[in-house]
Protein backbone atom coordinates (compact mmCIF):
# COMPACT_ATOMS: atom_id res chain seq x y z
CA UNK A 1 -32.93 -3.75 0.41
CA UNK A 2 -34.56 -6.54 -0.62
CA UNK A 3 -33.17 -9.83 -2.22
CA UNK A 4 -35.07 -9.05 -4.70
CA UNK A 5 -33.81 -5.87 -5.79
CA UNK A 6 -30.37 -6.69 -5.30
CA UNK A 7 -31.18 -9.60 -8.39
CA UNK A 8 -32.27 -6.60 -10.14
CA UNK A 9 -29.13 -4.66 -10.11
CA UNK A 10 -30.95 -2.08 -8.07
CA UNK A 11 -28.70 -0.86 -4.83
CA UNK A 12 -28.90 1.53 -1.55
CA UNK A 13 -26.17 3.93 -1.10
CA UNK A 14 -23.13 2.57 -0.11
CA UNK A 15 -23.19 -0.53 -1.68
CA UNK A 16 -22.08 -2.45 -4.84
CA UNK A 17 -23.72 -5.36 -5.91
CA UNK A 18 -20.86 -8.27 -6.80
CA UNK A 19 -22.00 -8.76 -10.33
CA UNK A 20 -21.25 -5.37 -11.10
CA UNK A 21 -17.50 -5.88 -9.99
CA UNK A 22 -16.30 -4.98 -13.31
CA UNK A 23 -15.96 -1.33 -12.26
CA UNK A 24 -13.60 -2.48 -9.01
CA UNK A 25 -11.56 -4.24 -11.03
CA UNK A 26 -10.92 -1.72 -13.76
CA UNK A 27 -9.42 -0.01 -10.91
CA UNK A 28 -7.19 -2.54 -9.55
CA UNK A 29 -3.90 -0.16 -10.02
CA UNK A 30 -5.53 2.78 -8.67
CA UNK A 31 -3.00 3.34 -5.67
CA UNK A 32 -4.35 6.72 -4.40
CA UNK A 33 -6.64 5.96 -1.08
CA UNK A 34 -9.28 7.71 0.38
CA UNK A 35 -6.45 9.00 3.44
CA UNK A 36 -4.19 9.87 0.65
CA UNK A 37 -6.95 12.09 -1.49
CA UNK A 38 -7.62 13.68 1.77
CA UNK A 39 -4.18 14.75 2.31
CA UNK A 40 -3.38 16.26 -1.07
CA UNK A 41 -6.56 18.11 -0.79
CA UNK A 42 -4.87 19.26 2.10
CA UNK A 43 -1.95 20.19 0.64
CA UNK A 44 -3.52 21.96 -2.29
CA UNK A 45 -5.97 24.47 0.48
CA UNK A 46 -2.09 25.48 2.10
CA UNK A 47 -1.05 26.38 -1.55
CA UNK A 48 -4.10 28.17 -2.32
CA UNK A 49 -4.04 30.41 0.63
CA UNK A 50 -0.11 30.97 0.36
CA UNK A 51 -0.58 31.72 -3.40
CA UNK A 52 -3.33 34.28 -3.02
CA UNK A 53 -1.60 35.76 -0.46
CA UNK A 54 1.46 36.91 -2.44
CA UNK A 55 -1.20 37.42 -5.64
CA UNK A 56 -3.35 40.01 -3.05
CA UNK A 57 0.20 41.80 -2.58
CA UNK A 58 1.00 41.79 -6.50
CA UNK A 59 -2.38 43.08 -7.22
CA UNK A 60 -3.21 45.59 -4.44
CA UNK A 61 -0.32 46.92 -3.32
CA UNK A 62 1.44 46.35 -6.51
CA UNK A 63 -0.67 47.49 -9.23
CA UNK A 64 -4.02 49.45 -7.60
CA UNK A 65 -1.80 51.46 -4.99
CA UNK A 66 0.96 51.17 -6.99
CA UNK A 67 3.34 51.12 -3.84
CA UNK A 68 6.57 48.77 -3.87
CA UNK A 69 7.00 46.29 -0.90
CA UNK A 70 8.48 43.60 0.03
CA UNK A 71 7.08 40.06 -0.67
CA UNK A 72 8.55 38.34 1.91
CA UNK A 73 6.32 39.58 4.61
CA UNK A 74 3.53 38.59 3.13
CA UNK A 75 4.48 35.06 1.75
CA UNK A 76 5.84 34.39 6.03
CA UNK A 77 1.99 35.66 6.80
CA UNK A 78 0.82 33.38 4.22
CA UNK A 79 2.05 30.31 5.04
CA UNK A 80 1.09 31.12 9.24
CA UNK A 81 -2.38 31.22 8.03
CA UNK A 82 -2.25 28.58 6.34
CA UNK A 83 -1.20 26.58 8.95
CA UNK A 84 -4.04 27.86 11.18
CA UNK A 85 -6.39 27.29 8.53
CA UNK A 86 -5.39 23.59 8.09
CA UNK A 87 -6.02 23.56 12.55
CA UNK A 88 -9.35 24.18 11.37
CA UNK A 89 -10.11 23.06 8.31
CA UNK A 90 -9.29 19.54 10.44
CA UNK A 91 -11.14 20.18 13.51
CA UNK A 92 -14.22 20.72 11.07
CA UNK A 93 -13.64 17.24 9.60
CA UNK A 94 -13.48 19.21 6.07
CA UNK A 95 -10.91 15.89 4.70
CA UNK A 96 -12.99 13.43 6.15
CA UNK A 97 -13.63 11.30 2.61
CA UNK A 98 -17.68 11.00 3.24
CA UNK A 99 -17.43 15.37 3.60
CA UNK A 100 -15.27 15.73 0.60
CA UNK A 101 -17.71 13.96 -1.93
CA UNK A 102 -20.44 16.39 -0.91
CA UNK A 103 -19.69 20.38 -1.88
CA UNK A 104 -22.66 21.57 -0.64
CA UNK A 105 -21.77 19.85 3.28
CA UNK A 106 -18.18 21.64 3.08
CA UNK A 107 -18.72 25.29 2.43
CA UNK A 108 -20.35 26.01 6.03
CA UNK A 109 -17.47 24.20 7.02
CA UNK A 110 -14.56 25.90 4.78
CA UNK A 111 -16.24 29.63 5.77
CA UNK A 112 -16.47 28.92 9.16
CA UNK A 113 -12.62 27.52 9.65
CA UNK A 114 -11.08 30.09 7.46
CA UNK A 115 -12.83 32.95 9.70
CA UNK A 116 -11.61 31.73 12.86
CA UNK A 117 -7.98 31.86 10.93
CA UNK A 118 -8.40 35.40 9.65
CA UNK A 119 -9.45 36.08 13.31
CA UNK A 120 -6.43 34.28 14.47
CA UNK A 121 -4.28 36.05 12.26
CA UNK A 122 -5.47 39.41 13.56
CA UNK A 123 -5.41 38.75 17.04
CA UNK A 124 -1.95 37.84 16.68
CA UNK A 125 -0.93 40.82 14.21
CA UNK A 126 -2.33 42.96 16.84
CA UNK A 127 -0.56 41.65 20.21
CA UNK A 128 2.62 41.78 18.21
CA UNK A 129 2.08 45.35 17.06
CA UNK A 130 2.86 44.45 13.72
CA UNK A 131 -0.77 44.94 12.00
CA UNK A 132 -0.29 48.30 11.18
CA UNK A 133 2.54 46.82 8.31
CA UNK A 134 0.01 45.30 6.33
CA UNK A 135 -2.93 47.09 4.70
CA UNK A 136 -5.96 46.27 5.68
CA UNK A 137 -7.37 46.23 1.75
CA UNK A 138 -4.57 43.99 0.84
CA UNK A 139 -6.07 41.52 3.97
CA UNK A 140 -9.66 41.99 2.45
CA UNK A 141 -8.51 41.19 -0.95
CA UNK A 142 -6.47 38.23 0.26
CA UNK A 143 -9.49 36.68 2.45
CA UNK A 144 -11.54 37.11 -0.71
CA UNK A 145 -9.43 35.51 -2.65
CA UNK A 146 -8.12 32.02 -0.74
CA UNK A 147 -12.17 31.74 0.08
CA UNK A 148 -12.99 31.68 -3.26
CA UNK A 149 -9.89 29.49 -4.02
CA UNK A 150 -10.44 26.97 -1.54
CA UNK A 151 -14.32 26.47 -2.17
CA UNK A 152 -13.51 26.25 -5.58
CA UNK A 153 -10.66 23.28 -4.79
CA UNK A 154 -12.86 21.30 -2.79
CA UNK A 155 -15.82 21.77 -5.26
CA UNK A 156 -13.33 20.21 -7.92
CA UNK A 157 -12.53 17.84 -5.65
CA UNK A 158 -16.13 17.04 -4.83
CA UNK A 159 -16.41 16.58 -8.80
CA UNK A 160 -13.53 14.54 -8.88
CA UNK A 161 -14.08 12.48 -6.22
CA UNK A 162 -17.72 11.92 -7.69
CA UNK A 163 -16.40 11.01 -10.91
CA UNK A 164 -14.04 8.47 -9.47
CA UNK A 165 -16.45 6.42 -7.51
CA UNK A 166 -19.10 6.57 -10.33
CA UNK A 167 -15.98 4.33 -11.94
CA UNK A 168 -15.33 2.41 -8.68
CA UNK A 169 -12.29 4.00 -8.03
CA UNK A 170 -12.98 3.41 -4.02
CA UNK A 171 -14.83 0.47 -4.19
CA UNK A 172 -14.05 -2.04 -1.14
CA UNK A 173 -13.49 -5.11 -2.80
CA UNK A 174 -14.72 -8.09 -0.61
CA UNK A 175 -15.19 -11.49 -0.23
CA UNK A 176 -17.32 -13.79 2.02
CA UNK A 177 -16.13 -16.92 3.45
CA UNK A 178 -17.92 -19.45 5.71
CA UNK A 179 -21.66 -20.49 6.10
CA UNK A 180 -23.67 -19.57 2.96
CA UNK A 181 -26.97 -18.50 4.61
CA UNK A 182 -24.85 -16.40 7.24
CA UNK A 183 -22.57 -14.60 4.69
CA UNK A 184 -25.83 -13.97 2.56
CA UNK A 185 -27.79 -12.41 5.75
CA UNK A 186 -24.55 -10.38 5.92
CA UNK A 187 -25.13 -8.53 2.36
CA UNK A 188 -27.18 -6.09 4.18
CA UNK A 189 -25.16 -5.31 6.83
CA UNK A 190 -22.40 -3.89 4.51
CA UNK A 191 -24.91 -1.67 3.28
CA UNK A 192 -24.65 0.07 6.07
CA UNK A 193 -21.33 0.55 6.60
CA UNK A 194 -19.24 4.04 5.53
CA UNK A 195 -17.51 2.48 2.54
CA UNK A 196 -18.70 1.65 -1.10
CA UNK A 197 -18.61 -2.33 -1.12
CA UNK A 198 -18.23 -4.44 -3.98
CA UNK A 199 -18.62 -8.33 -2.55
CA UNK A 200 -17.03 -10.33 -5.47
CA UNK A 201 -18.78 -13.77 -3.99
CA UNK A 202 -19.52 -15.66 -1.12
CA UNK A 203 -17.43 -18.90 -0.50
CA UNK A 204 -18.40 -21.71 1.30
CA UNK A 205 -16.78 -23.67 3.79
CA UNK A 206 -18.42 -27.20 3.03
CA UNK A 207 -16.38 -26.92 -0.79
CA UNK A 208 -18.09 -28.97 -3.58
CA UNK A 209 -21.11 -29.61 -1.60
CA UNK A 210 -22.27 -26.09 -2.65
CA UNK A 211 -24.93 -25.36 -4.83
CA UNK A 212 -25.99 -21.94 -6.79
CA UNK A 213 -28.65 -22.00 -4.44
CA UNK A 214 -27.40 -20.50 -1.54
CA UNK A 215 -25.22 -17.85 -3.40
CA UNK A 216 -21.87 -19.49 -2.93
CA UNK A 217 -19.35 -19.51 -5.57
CA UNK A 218 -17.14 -21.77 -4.18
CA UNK A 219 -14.92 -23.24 -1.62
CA UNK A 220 -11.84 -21.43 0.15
CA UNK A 221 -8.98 -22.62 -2.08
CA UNK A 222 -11.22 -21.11 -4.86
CA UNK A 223 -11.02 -18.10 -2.30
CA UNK A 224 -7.09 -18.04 -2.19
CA UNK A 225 -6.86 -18.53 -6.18
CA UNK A 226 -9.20 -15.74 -7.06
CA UNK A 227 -7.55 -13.19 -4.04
CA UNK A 228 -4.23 -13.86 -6.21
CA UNK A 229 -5.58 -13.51 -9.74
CA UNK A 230 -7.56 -10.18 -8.75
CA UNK A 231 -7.79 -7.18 -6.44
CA UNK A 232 -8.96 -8.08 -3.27
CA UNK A 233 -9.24 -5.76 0.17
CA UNK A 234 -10.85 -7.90 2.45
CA UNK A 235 -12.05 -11.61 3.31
CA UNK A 236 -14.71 -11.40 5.96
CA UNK A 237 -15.33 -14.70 7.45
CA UNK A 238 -18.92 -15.64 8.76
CA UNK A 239 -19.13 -18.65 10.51
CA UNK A 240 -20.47 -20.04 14.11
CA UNK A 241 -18.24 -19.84 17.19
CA UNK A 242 -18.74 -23.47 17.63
CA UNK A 243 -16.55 -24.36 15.28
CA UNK A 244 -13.60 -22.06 17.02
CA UNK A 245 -10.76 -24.76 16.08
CA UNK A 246 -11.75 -24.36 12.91
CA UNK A 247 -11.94 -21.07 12.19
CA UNK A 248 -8.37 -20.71 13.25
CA UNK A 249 -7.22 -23.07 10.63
CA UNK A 250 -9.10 -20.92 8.36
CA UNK A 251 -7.62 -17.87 9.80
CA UNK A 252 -4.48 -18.88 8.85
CA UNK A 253 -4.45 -20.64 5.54
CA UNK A 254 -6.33 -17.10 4.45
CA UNK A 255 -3.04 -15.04 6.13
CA UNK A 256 -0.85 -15.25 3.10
CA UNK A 257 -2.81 -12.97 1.25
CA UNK A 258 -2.56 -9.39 1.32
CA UNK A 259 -6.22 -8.24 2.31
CA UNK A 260 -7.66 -7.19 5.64
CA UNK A 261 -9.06 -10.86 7.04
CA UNK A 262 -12.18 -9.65 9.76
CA UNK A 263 -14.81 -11.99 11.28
CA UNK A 264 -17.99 -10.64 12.85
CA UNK A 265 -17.81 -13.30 16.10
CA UNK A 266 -16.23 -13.53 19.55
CA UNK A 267 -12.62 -14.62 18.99
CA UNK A 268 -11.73 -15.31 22.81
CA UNK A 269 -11.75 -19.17 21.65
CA UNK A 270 -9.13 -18.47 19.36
CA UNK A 271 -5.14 -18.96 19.33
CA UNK A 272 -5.21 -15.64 17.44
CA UNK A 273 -5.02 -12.50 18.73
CA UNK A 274 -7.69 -9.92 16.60
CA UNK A 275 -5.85 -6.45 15.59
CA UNK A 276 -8.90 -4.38 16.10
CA UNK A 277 -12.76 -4.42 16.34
CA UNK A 278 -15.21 -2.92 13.68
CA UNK A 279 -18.66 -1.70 13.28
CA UNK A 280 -20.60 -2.94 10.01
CA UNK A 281 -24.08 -2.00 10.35
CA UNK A 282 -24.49 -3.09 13.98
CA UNK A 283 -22.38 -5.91 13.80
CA UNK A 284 -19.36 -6.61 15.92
CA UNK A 285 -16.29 -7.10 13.28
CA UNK A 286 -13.16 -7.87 14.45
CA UNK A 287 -9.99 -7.53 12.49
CA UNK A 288 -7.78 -10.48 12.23
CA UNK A 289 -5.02 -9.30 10.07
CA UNK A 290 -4.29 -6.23 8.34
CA UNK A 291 -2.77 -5.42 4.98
CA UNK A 292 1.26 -4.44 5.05
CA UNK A 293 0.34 -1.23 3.39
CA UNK A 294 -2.14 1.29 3.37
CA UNK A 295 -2.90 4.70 2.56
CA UNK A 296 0.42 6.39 1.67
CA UNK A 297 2.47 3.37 2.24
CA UNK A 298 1.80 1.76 -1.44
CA UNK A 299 3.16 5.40 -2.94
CA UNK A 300 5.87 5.97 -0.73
CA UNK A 301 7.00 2.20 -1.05
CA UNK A 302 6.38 2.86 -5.15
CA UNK A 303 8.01 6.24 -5.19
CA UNK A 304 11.17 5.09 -3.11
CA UNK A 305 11.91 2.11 -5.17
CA UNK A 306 11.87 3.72 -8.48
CA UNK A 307 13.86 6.57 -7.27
CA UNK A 308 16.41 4.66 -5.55
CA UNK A 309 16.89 1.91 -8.30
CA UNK A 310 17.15 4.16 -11.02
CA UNK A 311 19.98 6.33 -9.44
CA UNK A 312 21.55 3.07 -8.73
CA UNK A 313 21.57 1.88 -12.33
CA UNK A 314 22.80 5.12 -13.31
CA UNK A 315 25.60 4.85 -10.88
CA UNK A 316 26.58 0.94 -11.45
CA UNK A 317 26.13 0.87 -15.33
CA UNK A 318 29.98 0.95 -15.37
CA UNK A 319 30.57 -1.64 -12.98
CA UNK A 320 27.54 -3.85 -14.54
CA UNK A 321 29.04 -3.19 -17.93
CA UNK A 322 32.60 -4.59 -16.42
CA UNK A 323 31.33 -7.13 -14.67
CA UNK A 324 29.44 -8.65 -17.64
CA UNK A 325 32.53 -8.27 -19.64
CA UNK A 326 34.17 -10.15 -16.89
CA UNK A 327 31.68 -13.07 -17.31
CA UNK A 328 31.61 -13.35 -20.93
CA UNK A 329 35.28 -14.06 -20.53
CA UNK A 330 35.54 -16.31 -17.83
CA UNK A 331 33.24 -18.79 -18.89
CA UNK A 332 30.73 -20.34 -21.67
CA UNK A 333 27.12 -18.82 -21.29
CA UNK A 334 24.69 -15.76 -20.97
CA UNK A 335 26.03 -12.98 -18.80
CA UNK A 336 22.31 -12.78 -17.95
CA UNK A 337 20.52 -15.49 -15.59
CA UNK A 338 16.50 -15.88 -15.90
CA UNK A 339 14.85 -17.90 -13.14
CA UNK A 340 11.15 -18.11 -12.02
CA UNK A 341 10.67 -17.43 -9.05
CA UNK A 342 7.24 -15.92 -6.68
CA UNK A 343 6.61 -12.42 -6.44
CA UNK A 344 4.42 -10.46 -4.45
CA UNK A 345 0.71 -12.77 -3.64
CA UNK A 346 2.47 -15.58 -5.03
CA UNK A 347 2.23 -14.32 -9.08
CA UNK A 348 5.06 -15.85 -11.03
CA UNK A 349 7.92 -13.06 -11.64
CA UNK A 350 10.96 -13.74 -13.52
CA UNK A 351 14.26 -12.46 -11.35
CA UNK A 352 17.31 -11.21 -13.24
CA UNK A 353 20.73 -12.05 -12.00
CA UNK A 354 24.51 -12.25 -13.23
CA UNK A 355 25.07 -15.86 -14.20
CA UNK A 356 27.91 -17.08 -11.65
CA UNK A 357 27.17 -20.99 -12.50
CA UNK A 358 28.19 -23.20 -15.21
CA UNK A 359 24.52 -24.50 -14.73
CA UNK A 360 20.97 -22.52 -14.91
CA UNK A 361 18.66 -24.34 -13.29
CA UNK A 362 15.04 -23.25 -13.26
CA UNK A 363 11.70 -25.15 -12.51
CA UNK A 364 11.14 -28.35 -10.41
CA UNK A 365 14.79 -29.23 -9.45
CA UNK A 366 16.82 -26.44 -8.58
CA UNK A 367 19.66 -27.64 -6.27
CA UNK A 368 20.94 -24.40 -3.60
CA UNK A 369 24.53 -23.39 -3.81
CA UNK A 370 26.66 -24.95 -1.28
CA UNK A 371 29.96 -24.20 0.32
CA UNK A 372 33.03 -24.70 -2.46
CA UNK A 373 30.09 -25.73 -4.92
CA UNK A 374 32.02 -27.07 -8.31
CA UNK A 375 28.83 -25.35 -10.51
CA UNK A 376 30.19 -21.85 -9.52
CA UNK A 377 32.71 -19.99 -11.73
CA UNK A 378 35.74 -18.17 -10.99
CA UNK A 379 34.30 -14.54 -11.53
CA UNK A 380 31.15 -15.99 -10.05
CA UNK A 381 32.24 -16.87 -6.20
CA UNK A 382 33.31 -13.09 -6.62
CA UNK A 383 30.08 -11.90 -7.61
CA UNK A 384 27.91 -14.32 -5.25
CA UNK A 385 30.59 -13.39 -1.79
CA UNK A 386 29.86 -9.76 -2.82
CA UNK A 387 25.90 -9.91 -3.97
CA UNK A 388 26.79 -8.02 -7.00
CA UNK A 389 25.09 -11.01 -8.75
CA UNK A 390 21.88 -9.28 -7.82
CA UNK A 391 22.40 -5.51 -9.08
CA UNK A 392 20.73 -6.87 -12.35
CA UNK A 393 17.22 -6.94 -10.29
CA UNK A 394 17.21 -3.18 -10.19
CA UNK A 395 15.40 -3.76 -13.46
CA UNK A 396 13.25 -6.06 -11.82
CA UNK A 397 12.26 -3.33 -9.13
CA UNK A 398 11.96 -0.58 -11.86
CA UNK A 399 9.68 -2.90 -13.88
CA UNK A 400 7.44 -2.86 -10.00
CA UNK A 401 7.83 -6.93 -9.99
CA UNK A 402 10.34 -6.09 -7.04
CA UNK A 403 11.38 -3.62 -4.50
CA UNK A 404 14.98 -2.66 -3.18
CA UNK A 405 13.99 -3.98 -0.05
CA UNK A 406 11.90 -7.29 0.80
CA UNK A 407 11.56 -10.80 1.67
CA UNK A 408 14.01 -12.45 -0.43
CA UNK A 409 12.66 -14.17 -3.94
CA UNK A 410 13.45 -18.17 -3.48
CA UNK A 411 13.04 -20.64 -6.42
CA UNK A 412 9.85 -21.70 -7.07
CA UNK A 413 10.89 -25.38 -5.90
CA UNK A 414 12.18 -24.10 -2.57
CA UNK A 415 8.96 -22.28 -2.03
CA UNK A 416 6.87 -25.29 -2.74
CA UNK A 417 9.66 -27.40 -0.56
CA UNK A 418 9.80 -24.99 2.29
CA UNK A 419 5.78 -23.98 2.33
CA UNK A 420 4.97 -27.33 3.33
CA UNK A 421 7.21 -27.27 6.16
CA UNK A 422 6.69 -24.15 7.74
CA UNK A 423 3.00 -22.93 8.44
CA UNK A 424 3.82 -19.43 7.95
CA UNK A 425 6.08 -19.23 4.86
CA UNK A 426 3.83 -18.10 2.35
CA UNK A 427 3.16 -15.21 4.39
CA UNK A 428 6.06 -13.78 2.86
CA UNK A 429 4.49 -13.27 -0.48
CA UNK A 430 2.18 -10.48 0.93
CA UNK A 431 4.53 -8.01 -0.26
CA UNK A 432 6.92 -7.49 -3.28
CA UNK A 433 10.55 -9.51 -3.18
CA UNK A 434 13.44 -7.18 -2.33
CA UNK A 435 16.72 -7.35 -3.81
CA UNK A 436 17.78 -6.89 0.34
CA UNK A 437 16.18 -7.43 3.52
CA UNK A 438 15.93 -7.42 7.94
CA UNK A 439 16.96 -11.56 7.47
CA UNK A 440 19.69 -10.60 5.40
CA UNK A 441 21.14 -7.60 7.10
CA UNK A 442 20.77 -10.54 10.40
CA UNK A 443 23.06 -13.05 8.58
CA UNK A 444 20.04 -15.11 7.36
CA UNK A 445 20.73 -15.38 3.52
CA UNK A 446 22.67 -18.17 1.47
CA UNK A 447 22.39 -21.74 1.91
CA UNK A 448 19.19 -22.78 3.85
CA UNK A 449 20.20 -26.48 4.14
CA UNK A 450 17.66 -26.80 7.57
CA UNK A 451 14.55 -25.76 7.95
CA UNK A 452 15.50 -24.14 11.33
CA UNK A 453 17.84 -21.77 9.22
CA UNK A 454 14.86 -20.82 6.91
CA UNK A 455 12.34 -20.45 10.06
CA UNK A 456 14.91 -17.41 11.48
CA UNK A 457 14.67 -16.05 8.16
CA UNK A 458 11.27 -16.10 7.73
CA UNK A 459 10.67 -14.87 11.37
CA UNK A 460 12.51 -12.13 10.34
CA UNK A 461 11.02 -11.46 6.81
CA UNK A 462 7.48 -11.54 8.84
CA UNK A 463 8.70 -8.79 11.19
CA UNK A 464 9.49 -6.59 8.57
CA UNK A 465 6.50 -7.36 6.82
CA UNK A 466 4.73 -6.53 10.39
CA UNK A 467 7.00 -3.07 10.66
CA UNK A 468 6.79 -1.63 7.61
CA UNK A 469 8.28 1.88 7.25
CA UNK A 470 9.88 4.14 5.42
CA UNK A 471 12.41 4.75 7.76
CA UNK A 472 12.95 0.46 8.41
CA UNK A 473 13.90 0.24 4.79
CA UNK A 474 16.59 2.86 4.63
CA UNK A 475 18.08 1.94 8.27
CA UNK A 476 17.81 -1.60 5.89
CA UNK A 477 19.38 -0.34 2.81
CA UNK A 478 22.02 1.87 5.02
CA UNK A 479 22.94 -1.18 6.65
CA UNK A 480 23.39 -3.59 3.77
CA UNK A 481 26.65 -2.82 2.39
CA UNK A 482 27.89 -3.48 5.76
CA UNK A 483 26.08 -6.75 6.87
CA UNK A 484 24.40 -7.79 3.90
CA UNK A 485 26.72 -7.91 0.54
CA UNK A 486 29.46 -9.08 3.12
CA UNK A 487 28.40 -12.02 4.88
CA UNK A 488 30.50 -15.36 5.57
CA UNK A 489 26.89 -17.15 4.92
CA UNK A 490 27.14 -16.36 1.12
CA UNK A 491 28.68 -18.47 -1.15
């Protein structure tokens, strides 16, 4: 494509020009990934051919032959097919995303995995001497039907899918970072690649000394500030090897954010060590960092914390109500402490907590609680020795600013204190705050009066970060009652 035509508005397949980013953005809370549409498609082909198999038995054998049976046979045969099927269905790529937006691709593919199934199902039926049990119209009928039903699913699907990327639903959002005339000679390229690209602009290492000209919009801390004002997936960086020192600087001022960071040179120069290598239109891309989350990890993540913290406000409310009534009488004061604090890509969030001060400090100064710390009241050395000063951020989590389990929110002054100490602190804000965490399950939470104690706990918040899974954050959440309410660090 020409520059040209890309002025124009004009663009191959593939590929989003950046001034039409509006769509991408519309669709910055659109959680459901091109893995995860795959796999529900999935899901909905085993339903179809389970369903029609108990609706053949209804309708034959039921109603035309009028002849009672049993339907658990047929629901066990059912789902075994269905499980063949989805052997198949896989081995002909049928859920790979760039086969499910095209119908007319999939139906060779759908009739030709679904036979092998029937014949599968046969076979078996007759090794096992079984076959005779079922009726051989009822196995016509049923054939007939989850066909029909699962072309007809993936043609929705097709429409769907269709639909959603007309809207940008899927777009890649991405931005370019480095040498101007490289990053621009790079447009193309991403063309070429599988995914729909959006690039929202092309940043420029040499800052102010930009002009329009070259198609930069700006320098990399206008990178960082628009990655945490809007969606972003990825920052590809294009710039000469030469400048290898560099680029590692750059590598890891761009690591707070939560995008995929790639660059399409040789990294053996660098301290870094690249997470995977790419192919955009030719190119050599390696990755450099990855986002926490992908696919089904945003929903499960999502669908865990609501879950969780609303069953946990339901069972608390008593002790929350007595607690509060507790406060109210031990001291002057809201029961109810407010205080800014950063939240997931550094956006402001305001953190709820039980007030257990005579003080609420918020903003530039706010001074950590120390061992026998005169601000603290009676009720509130309880509350803080316990952490039930924090069950008042399961609103936070149901509101999505939080999630039950996480780096721990600081202060906004202790983030700007400690981020200028310790390189990789603002690393932490690449996923949502957590009411618990790995550092404090490891007896890293209270006072951080060094910054050696906040470097293990930020070690430690990385590694989870790093080792995401479901199963982390409920060994985590099994574990804090034990090690992290109860901890000789928290006063």
């Amino acid at each position: 494509m020409s520059s040209a035509d890309r002025a124009s508005g004009e663009s191959g397949p593939g590929f989003i020009p950046w001034k039409s980013f509006g769509k991408a953005e519309a669709a910055q809370n659109f959680i459901v990934s091109k893995k995860v549409f795959g796999d529900l498609t999935a899901v909905a082909d085993v339903l179809v051919i389970i369903t029609t198999a108990i609706s053949a038995k209804w309708i034959y054998i039921g109603t035309i032959l009028g002849t009672p049976a049993e339907m658990e046979p047929y629901a066990i045969i059912g789902v075994f097919a269905a499980l063949l099927a989805q052997i198949f269905l896989r081995r002909q790529s049928v859920y790979e995303f760039d086969n499910l937006r095209w119908f007319k691709g999939q139906v060779r593919r759908i009739l030709v995995a679904l036979s092998l199934a029937a014949l599968v199902v046969v076979a078996v039926g007759y090794l096992l001497k079984i076959s005779e049990t079922y009726s051989r119209g009822w196995f016509l009928l049923w054939m007939a039907m989850a066909t029909a039903g699962v072309v007809g699913m993936h043609y929705l699907a097709a429409r769907l899918l269709r639909l959603w990327i007309s809207q940008g639903r899927f777009v890649r959002r991405v931005a370019l970072f480095g040498d101007a005339e490289i990053a621009m000679q790079m447009i193309p390229r991403l063309e070429e690649t599988d995914d729909a690209v959006a690039v929202v602009g092309v940043f420029d290492e040499s800052a102010g000394a930009v002009s329009q000209q070259n198609g930069a919009s700006g320098s990399l801390s206008d990178l960082i500030s628009l990655a945490q004002t809007m969606p972003l997936d990825e920052v590809l960086i294009v710039m000469p090897t030469t400048t290898g020192r560099h680029i590692t600087s750059v590598v890891k001022q761009l690591s707070i954010l939560p995008v995929d960071l790639r660059f399409c040179q040789s990294a053996d120069i660098f301290d870094i060590h690249p997470k995977g290598l790419l192919n955009y239109g030719g190119v050599p891309v390696m990755e450099m960092e990855r986002r926490p989350m992908a696919d089904w990890g945003p929903i499960v993540k999502a669908v865990e914390d609501r879950v969780l913290s609303a069953a946990c406000l339901l069972v608390f409310s008593p002790l929350m109500l007595f607690i509060a009534l507790a406060i109210k009488l031990d001291s002057r004061g809201p029961v109810v402490f407010r205080q800014k604090r950063h939240g997931f890509n550094h956006r402001i969030i305001t953190v709820y907590k039980f007030r257990t001060m005579t003080v609420m400090e918020d903003g530039a100064k706010v001074a950590q609680a120390t061992r026998d710390d005169r601000r603290v009241t009676r009720i509130g050395r309880f509350l803080r020795k316990t952490s039930l000063d924090e069950l008042p951020q399961l609103m936070n989590v149901l509101k999505g600013e939080m999630s039950l389990v996480g780096p721990r929110p600081h202060a906004i002054a202790h983030n700007e204190y400690y981020g200028s100490l310790l390189e990789s602190y603002a690393r932490r804000h690449k996923m949502k705050p957590g009411i618990t965490g790995w550092a404090q399950i490891n007896g890293y939470r209270g006072e951080t009066d060094t910054p050696e104690k906040m470097r293990k706990r930020v070690e430690h918040d990385l590694h989870y970060i790093e080792n995401w899974s479901l199963w982390f954050d409920i060994k985590i959440l099994m574990l804090t009652p034990f090690y992290g309410f109860l901890s000789r660090n928290a006063f």
